[in-house]
N, C-alpha and C. Protein backbone atom coordinates (compact mmCIF):
# COMPACT_ATOMS: atom_id res chain seq x y z
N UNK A 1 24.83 66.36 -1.70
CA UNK A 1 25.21 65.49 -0.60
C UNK A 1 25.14 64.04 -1.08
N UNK A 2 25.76 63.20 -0.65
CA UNK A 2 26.02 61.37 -1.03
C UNK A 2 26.32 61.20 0.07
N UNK A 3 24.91 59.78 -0.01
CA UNK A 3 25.13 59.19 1.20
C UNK A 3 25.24 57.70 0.71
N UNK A 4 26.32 57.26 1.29
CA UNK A 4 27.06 55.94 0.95
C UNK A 4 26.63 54.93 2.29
N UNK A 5 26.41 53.95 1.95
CA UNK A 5 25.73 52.63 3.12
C UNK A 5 26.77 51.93 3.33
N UNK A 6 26.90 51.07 4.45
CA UNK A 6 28.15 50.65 5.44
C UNK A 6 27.73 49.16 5.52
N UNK A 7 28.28 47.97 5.76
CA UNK A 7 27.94 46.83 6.48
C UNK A 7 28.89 46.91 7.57
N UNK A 8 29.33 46.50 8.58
CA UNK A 8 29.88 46.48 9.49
C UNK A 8 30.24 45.42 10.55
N UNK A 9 31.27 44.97 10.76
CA UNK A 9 31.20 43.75 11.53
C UNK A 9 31.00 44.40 13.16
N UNK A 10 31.58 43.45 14.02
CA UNK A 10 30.93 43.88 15.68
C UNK A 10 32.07 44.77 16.18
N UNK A 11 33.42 45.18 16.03
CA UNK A 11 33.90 46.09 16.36
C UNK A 11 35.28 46.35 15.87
N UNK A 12 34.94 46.81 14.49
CA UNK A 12 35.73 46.99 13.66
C UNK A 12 35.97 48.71 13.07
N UNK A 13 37.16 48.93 12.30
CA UNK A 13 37.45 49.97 11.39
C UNK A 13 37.49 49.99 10.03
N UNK A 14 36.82 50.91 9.98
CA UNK A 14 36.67 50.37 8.15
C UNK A 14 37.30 51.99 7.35
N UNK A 15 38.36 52.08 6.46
CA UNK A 15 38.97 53.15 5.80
C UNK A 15 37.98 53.20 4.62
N UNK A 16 37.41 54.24 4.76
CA UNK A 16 36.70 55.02 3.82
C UNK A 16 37.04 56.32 3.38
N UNK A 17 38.96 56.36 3.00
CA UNK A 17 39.40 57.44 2.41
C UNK A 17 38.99 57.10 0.73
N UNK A 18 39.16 56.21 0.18
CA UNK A 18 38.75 55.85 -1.26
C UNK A 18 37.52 56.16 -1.77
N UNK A 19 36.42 56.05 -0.85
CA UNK A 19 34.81 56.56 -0.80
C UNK A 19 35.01 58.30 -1.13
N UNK A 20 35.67 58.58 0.20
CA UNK A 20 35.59 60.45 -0.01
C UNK A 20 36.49 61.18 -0.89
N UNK A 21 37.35 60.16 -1.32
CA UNK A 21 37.82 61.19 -2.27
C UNK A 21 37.48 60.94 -3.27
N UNK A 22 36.52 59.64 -3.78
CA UNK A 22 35.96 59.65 -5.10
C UNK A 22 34.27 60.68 -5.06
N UNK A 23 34.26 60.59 -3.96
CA UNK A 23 33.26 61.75 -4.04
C UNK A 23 33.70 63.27 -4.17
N UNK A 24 34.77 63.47 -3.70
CA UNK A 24 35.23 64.87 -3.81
C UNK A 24 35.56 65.08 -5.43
N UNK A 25 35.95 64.26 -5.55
CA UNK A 25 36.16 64.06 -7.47
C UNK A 25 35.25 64.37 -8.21
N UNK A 26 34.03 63.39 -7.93
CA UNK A 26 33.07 63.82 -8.58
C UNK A 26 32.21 65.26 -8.23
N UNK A 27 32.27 65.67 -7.23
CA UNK A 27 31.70 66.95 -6.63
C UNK A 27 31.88 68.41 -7.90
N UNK A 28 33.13 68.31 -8.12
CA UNK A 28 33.89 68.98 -9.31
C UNK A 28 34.36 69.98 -8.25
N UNK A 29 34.40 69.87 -7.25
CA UNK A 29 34.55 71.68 -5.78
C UNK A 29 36.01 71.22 -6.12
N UNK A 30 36.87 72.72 -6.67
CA UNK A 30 38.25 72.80 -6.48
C UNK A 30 39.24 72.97 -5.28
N UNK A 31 38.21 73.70 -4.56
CA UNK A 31 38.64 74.52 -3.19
C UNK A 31 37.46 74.82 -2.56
N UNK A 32 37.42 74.15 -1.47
CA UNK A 32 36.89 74.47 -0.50
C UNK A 32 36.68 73.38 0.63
N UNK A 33 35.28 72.61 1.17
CA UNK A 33 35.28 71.73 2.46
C UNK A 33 34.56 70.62 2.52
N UNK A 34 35.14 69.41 2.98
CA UNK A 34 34.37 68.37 2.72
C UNK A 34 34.00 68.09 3.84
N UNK A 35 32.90 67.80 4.39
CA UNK A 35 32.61 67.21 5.76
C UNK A 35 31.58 65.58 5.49
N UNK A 36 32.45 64.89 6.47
CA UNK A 36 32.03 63.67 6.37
C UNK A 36 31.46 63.55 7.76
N UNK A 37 30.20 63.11 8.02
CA UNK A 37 29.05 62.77 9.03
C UNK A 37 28.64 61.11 8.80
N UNK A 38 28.57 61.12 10.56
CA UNK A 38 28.19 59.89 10.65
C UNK A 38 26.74 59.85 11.48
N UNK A 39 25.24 59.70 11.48
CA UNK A 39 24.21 59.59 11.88
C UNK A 39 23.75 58.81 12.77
N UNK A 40 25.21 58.12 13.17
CA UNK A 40 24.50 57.04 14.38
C UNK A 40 25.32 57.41 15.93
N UNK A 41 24.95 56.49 16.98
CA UNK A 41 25.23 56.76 18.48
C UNK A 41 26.41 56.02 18.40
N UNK A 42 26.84 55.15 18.01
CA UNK A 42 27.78 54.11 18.60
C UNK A 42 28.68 54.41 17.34
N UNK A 43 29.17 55.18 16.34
CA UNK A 43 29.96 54.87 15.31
C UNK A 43 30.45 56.06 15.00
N UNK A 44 31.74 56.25 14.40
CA UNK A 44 32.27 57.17 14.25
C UNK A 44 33.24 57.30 13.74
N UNK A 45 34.46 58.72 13.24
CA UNK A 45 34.91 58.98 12.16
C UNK A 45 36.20 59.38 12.57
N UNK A 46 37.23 59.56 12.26
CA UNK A 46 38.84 59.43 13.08
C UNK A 46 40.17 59.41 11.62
N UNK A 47 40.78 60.30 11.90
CA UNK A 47 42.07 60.00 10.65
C UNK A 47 43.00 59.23 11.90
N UNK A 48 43.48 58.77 10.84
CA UNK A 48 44.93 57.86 11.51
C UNK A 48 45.82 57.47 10.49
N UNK A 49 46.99 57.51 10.95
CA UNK A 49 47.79 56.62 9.90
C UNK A 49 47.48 55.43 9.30
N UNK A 50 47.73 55.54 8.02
CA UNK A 50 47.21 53.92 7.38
C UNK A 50 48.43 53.34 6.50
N UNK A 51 49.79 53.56 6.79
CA UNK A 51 51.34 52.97 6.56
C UNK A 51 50.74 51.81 7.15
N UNK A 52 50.69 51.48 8.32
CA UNK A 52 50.80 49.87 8.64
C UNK A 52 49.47 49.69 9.39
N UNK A 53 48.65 48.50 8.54
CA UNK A 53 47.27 48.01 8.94
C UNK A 53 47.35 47.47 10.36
N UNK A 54 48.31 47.06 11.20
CA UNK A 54 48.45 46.72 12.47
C UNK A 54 48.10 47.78 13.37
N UNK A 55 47.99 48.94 12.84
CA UNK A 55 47.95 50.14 13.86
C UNK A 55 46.59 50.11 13.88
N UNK A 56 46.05 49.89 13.05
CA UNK A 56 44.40 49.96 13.81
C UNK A 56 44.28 48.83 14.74
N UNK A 57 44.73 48.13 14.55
CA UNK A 57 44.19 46.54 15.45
C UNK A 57 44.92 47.67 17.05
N UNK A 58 45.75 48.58 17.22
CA UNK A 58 46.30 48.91 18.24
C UNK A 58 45.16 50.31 18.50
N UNK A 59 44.88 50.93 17.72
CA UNK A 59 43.60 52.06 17.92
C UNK A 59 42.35 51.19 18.07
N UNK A 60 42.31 50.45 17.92
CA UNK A 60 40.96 49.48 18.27
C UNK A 60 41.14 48.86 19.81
N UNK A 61 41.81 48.19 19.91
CA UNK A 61 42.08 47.83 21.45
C UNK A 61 42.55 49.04 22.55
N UNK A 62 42.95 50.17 22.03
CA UNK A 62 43.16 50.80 23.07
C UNK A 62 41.96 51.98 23.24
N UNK A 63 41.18 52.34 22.10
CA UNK A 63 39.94 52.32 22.69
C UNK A 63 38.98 51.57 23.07
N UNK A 64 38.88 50.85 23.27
CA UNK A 64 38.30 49.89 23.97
C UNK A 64 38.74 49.53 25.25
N UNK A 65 40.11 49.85 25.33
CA UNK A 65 40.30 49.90 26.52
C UNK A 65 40.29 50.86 27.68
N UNK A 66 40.40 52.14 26.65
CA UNK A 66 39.69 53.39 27.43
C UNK A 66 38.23 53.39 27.93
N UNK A 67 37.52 52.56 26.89
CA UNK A 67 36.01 52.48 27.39
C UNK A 67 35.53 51.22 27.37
N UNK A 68 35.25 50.69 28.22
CA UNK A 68 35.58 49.00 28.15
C UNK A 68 34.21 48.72 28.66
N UNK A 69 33.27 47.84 28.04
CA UNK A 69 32.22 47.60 28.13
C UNK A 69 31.73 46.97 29.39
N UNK A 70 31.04 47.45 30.08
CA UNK A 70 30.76 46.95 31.51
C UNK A 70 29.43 46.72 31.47
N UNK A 71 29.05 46.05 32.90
CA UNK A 71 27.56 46.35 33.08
C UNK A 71 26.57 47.24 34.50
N UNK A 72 27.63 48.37 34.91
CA UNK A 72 27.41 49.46 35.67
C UNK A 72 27.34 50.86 35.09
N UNK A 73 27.05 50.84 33.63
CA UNK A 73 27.07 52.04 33.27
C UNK A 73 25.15 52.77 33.80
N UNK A 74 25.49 53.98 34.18
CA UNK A 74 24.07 54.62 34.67
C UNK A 74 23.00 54.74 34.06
N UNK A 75 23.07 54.59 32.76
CA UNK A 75 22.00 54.46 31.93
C UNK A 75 22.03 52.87 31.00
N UNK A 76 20.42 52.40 31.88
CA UNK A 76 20.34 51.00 31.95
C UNK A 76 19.40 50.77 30.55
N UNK A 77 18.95 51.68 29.49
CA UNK A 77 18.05 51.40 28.77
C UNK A 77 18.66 50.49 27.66
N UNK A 78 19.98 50.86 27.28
CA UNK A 78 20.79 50.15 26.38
C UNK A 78 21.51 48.91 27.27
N UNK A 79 21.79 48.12 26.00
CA UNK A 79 22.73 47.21 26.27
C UNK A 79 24.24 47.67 26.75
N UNK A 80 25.21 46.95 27.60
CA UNK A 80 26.43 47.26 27.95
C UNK A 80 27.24 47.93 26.72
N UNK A 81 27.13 47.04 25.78
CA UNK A 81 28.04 47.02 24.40
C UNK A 81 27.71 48.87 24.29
N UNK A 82 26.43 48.77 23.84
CA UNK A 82 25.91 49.83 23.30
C UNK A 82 26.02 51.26 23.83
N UNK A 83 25.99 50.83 25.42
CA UNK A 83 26.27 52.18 26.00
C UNK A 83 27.66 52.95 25.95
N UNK A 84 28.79 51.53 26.32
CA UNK A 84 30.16 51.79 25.86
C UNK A 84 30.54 52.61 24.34
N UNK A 85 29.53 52.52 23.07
CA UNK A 85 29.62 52.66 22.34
C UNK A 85 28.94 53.80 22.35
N UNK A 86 28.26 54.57 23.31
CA UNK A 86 27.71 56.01 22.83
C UNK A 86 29.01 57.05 23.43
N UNK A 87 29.77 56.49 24.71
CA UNK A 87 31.00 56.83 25.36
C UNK A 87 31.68 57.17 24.15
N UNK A 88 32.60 56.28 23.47
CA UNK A 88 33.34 55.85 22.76
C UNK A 88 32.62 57.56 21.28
N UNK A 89 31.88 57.21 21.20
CA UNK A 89 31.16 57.87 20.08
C UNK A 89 31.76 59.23 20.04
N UNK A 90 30.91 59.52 21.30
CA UNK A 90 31.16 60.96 22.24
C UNK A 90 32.90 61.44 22.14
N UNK A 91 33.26 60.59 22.51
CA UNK A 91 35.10 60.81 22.22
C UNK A 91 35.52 61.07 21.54
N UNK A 92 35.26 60.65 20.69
CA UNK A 92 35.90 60.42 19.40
C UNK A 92 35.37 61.26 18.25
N UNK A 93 34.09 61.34 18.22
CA UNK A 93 33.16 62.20 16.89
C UNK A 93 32.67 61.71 15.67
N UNK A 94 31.35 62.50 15.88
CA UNK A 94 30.45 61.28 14.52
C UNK A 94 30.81 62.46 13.24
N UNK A 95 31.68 63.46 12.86
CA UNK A 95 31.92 63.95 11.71
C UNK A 95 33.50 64.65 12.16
N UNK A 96 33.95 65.03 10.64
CA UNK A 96 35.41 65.36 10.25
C UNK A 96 35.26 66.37 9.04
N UNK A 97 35.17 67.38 9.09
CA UNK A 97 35.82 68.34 7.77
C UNK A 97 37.12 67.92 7.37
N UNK A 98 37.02 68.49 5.88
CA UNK A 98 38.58 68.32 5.36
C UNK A 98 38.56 69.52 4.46
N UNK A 99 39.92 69.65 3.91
CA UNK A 99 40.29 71.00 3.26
C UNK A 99 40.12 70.09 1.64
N UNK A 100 39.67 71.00 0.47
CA UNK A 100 39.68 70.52 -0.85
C UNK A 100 40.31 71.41 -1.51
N UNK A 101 41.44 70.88 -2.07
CA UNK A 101 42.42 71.97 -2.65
C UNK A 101 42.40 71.25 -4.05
N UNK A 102 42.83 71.90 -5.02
CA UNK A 102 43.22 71.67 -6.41
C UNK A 102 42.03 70.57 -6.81
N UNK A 103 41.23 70.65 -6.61
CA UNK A 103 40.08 69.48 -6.68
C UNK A 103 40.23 68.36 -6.17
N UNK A 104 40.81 67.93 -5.14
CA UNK A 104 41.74 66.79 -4.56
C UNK A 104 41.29 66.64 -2.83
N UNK A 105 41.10 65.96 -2.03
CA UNK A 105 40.60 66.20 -0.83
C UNK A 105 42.63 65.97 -0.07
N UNK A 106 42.46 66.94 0.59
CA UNK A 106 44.01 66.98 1.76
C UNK A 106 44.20 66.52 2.81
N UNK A 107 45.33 65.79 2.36
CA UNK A 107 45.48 64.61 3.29
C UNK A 107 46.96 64.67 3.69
N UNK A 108 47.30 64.51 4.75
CA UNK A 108 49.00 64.09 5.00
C UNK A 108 49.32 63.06 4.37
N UNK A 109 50.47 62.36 3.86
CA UNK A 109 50.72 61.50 3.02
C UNK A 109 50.69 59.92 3.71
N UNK A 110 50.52 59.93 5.53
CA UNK A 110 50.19 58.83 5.86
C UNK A 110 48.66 58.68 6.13
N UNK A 111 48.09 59.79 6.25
CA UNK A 111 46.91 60.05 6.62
C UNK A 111 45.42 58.97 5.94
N UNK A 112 44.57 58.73 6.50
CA UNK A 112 43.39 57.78 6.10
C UNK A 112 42.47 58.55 7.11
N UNK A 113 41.09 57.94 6.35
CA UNK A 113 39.63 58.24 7.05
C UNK A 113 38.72 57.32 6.93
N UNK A 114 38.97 56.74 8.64
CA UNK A 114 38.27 55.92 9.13
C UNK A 114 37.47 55.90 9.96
N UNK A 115 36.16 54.66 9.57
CA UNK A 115 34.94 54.84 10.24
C UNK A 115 35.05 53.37 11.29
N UNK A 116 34.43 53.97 12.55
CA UNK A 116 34.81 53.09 13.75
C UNK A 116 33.27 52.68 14.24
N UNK A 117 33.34 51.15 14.28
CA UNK A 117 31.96 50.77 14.53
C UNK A 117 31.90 50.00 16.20
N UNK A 118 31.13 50.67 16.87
CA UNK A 118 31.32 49.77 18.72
C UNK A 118 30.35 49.37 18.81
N UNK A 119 29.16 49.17 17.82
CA UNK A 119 27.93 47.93 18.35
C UNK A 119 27.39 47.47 16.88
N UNK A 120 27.83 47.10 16.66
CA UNK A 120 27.65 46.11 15.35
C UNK A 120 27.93 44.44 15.55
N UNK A 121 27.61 43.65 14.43
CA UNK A 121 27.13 43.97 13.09
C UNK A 121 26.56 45.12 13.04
N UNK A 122 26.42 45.97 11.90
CA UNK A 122 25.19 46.68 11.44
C UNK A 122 25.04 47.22 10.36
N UNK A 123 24.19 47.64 9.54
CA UNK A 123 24.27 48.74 8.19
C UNK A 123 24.22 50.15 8.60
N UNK A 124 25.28 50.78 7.90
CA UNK A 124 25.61 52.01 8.92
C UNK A 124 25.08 52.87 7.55
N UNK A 125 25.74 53.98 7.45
CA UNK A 125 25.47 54.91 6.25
C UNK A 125 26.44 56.18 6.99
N UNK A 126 27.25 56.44 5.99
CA UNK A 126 27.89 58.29 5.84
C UNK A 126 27.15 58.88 5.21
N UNK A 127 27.32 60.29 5.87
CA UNK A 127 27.19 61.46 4.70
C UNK A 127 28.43 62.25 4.27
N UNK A 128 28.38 62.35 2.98
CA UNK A 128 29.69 63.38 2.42
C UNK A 128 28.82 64.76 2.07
N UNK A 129 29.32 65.76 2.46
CA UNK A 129 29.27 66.82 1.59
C UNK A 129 30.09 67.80 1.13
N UNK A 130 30.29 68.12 -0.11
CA UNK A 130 31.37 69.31 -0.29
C UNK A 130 30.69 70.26 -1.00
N UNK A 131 31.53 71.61 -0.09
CA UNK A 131 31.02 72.55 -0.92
C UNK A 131 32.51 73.40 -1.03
N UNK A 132 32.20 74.52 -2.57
CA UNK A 132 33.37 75.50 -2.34
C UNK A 132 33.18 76.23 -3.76
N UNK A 133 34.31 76.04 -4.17
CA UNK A 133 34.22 76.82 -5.72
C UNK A 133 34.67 76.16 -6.58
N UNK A 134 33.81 76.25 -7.55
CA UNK A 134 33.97 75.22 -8.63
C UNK A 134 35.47 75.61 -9.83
């Protein structure tokens, strides 16, 4: 397992397809599954197209606009930001399997894997793991 550390601005996306597939590389697994985990409440893991960097600025605002930070959410122990961000979490998902074929992690050819941060700054951390046959 490799676990790789994050900095993070306050509500940003960060593509960490270059991270997992240099880990799948090094793994030496020809075939089999990579699952990427994320360990926190507010942050989380999502493919999307990565052809045009504008499309996140549009997956960023429109979740956010699905879950839009208020200050009536029912659980008062967290901050607004923060609670929006366990919502948001919940939606979306703090891990992603992937298929590892030919020693290569599989991807559609627009495809990226990105990590989504809703209460930051912060130092985040992934986990990768692959397993399969060598």
């Amino acid at each position: 397992m490799y676990k790789h550390k994050l900095h993070t601005d306050a509500h940003g996306v960060l593509d960490i397809t270059r991270i997992v597939e240099s880990y799948v590389k090094e793994s030496a697994v020809q075939t089999g599954l990579c699952c990427v985990f994320v360990p926190h409440t507010t942050a989380a893991i999502t493919v999307y197209s990565g052809v045009d960097p504008l499309g996140l600025m549009d997956l960023n605002e429109a979740v956010k606009t699905l879950v839009p930070t208020r200050v009536d959410f029912h659980h008062q122990c967290d901050t607004p930001t923060d609670a929006a961000g366990h919502i948001k979490t919940a939606l979306i998902g703090p891990s992603m399997t992937f298929i590892i074929g030919e020693g290569k992690l599989v991807l559609g050819n627009s495809q990226s894997i990105y990590f989504f941060e809703f209460d930051g700054p912060r130092d985040r951390e992934i986990y990768i793991q692959a397993i399969g046959a060598y």
